[in-house]
N, C-alpha and C. Protein backbone atom coordinates (compact mmCIF):
# COMPACT_ATOMS: atom_id res chain seq x y z
N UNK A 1 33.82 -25.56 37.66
CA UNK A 1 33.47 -26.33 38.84
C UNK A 1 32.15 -27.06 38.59
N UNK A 2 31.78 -28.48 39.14
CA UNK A 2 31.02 -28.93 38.81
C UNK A 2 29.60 -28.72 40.06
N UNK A 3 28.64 -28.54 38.71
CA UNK A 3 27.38 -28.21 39.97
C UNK A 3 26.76 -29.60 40.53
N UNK A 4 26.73 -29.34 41.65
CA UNK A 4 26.30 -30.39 42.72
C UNK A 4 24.54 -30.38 43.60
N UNK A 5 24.44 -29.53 43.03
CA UNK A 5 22.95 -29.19 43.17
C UNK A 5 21.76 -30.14 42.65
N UNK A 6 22.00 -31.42 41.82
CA UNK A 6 21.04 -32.42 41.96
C UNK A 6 21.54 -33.40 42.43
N UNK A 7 22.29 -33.63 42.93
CA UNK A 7 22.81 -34.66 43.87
C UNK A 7 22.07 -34.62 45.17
N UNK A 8 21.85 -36.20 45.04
CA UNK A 8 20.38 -36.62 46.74
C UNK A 8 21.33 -36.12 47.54
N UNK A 9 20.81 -35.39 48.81
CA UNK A 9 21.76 -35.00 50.18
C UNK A 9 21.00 -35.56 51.07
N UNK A 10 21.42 -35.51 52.22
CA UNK A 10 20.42 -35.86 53.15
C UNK A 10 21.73 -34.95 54.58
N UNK A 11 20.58 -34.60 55.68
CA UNK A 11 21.54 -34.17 56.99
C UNK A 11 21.98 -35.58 57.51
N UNK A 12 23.07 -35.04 57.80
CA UNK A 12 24.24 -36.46 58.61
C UNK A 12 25.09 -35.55 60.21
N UNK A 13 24.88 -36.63 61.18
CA UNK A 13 25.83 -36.13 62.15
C UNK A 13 26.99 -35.80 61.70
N UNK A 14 27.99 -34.92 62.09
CA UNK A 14 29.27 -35.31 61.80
C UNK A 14 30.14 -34.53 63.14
N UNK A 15 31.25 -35.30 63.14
CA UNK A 15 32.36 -34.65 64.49
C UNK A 15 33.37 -33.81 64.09
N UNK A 16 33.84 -33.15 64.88
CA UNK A 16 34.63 -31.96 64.58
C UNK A 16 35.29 -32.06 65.92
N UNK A 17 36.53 -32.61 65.77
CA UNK A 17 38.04 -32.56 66.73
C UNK A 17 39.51 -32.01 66.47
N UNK A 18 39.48 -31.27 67.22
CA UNK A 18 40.39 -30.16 66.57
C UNK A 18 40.76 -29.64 65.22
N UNK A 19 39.82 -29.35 64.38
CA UNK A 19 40.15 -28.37 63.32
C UNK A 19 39.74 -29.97 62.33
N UNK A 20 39.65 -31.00 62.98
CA UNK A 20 39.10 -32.43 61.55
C UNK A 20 38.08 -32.55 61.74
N UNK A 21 36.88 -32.94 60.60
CA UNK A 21 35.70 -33.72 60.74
C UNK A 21 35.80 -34.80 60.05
N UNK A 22 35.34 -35.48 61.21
CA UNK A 22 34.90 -36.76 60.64
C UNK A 22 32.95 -36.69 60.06
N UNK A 23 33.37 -37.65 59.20
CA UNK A 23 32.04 -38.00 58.66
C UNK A 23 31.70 -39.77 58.48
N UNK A 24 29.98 -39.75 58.57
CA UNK A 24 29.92 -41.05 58.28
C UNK A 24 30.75 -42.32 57.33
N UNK A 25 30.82 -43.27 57.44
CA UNK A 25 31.51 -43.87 56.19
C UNK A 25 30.22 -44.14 55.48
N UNK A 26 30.92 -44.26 54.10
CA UNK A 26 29.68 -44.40 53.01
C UNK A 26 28.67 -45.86 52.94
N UNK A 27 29.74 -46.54 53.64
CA UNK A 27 28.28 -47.90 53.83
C UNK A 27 28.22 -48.41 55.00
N UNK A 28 28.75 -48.07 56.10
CA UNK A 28 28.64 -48.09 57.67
C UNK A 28 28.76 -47.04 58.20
N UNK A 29 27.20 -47.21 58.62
CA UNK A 29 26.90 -45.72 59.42
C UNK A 29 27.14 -45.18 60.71
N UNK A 30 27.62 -46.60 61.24
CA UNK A 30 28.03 -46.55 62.83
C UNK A 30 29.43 -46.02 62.78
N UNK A 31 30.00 -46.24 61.45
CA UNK A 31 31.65 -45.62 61.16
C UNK A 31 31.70 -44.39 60.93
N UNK A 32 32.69 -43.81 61.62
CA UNK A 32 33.39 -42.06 60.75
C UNK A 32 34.92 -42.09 60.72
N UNK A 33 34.75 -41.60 59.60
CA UNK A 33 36.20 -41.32 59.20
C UNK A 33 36.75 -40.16 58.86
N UNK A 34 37.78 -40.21 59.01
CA UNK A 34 37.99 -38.74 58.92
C UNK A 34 38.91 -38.64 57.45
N UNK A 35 39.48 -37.54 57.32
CA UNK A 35 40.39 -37.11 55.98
C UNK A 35 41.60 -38.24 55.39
N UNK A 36 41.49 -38.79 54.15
CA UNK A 36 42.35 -39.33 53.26
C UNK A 36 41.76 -41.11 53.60
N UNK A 37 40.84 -41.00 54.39
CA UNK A 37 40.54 -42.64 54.48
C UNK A 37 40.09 -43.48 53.44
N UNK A 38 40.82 -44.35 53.10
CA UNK A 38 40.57 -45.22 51.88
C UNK A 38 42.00 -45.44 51.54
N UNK A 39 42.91 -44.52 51.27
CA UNK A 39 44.17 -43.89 50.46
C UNK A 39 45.28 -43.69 51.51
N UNK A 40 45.32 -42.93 52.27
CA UNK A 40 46.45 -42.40 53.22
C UNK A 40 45.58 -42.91 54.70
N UNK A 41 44.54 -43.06 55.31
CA UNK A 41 44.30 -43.23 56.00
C UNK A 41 43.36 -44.46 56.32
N UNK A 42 43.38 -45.53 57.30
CA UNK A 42 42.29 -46.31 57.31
C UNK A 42 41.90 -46.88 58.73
N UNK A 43 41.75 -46.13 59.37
CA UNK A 43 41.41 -45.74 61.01
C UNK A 43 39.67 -45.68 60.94
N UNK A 44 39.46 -45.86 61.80
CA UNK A 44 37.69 -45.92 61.89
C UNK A 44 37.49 -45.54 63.15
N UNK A 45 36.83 -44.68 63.64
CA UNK A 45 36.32 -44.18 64.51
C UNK A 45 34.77 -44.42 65.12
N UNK A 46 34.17 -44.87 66.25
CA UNK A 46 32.68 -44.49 66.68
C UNK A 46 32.47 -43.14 67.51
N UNK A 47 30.87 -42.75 67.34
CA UNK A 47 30.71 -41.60 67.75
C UNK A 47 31.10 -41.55 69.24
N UNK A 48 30.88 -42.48 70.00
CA UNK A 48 31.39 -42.27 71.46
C UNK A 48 32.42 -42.15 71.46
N UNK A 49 33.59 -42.75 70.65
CA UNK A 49 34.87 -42.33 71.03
C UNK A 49 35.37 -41.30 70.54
N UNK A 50 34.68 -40.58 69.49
CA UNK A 50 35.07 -39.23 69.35
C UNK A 50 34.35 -38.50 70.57
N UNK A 51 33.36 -38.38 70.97
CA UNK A 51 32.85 -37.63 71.56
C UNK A 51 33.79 -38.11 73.04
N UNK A 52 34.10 -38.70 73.67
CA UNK A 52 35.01 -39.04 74.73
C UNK A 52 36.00 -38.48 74.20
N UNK A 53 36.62 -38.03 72.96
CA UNK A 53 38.11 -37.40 72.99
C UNK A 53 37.93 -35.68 73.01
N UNK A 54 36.08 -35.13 72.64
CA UNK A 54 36.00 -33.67 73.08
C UNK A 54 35.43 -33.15 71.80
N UNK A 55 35.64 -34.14 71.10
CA UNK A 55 34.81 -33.59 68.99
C UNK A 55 33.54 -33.29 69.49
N UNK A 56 33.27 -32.02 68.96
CA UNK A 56 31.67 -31.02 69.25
C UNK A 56 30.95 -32.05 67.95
N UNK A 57 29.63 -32.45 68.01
CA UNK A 57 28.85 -32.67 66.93
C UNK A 57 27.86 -31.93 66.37
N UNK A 58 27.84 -32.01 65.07
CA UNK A 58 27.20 -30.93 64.40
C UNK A 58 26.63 -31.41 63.10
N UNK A 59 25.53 -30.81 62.55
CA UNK A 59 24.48 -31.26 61.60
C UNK A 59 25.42 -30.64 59.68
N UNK A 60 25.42 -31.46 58.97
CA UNK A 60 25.85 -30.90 57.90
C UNK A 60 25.17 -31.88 56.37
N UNK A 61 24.87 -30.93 55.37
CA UNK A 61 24.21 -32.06 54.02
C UNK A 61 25.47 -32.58 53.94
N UNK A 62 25.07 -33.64 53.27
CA UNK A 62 26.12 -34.67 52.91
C UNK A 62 24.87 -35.33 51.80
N UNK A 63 26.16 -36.32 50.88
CA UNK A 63 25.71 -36.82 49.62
C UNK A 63 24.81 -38.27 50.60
N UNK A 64 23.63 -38.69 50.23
CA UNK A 64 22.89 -39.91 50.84
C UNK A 64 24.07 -41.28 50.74
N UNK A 65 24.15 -41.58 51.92
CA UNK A 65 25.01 -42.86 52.36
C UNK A 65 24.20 -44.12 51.42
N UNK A 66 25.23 -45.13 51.40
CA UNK A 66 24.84 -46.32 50.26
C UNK A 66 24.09 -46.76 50.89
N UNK A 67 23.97 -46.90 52.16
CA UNK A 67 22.43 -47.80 52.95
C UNK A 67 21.78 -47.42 54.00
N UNK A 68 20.51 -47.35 53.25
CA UNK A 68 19.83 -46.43 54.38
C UNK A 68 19.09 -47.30 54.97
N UNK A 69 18.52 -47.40 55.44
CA UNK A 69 17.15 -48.46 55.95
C UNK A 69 15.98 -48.30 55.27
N UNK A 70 15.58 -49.41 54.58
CA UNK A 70 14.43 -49.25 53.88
C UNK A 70 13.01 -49.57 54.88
N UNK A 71 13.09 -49.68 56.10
CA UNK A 71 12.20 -50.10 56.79
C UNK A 71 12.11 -48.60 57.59
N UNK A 72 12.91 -47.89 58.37
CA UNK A 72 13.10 -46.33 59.07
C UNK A 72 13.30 -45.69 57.84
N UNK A 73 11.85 -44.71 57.44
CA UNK A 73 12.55 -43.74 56.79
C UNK A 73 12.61 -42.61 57.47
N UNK A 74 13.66 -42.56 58.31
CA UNK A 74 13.66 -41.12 59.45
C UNK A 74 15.17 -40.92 58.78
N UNK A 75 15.56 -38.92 58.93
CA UNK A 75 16.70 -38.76 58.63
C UNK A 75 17.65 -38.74 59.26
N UNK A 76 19.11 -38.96 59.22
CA UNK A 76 19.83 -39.08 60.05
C UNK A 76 20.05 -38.25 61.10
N UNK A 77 19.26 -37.08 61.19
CA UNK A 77 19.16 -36.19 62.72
C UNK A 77 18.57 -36.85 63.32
N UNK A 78 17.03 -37.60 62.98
CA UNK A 78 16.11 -38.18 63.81
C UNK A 78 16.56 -39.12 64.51
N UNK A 79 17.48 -40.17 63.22
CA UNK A 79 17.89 -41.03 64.22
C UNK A 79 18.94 -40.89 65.07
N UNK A 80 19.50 -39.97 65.41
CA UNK A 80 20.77 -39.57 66.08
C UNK A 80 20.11 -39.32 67.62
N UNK A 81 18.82 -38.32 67.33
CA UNK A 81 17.99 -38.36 68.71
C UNK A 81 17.41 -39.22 68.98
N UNK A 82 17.01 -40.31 68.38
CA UNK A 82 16.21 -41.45 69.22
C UNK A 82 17.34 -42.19 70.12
C-alpha cells in the first residue's frame, strides 16, 4: 500500500447523506461531488442543497484542492465559518 503521509492535506468541509460523502471538487470549491464523478457519475451538488436534503457536515483531511486563494490564506474550516 502506498504511503500517503507526505502528501499536502489540508481540513475540507465535507457532507454525509445517507451513508455518501460528498467532497469538494478538485478545482471548484463551491462544488461537491460525490462517488464515481468524472467516470460513472457527473452530478454536482452545492452545500445548501445538500444540507436542505439532511447531509450532516463534517471536518475531514483531504489532499489540498488545485486552487486555493493566494490572497486568503485561511483553511477551509475558517472559511466555512466566515
Amino acid at each position: 500500500m502506498a504511503n500517503d503521509n507526505l502528501a499536502e492535506k489540508d481540513i475540507y468541509t465535507v457532507y454525509e447523506l445517507r451513508g455518501v460523502t460528498y467532497i469538494p471538487h478538485y478545482t471548484e470549491p463551491s462544488h461537491y461531488v460525490g462517488p464515481g464523478f468524472g467516470s460513472l457519475n457527473y452530478t454536482i451538488y452545492y452545500a445548501a442543497t445538500l444540507l436542505a436534503a439532511g447531509a450532516v457536515p463534517r471536518q475531514e483531511y483531504l489532499l489540498k484542492r488545485a486552487r486555493e486563494s493566494a490572497n486568503k490564506k485561511m483553511r477551509a474550516y475558517e472559511r466555512a465559518k466566515a
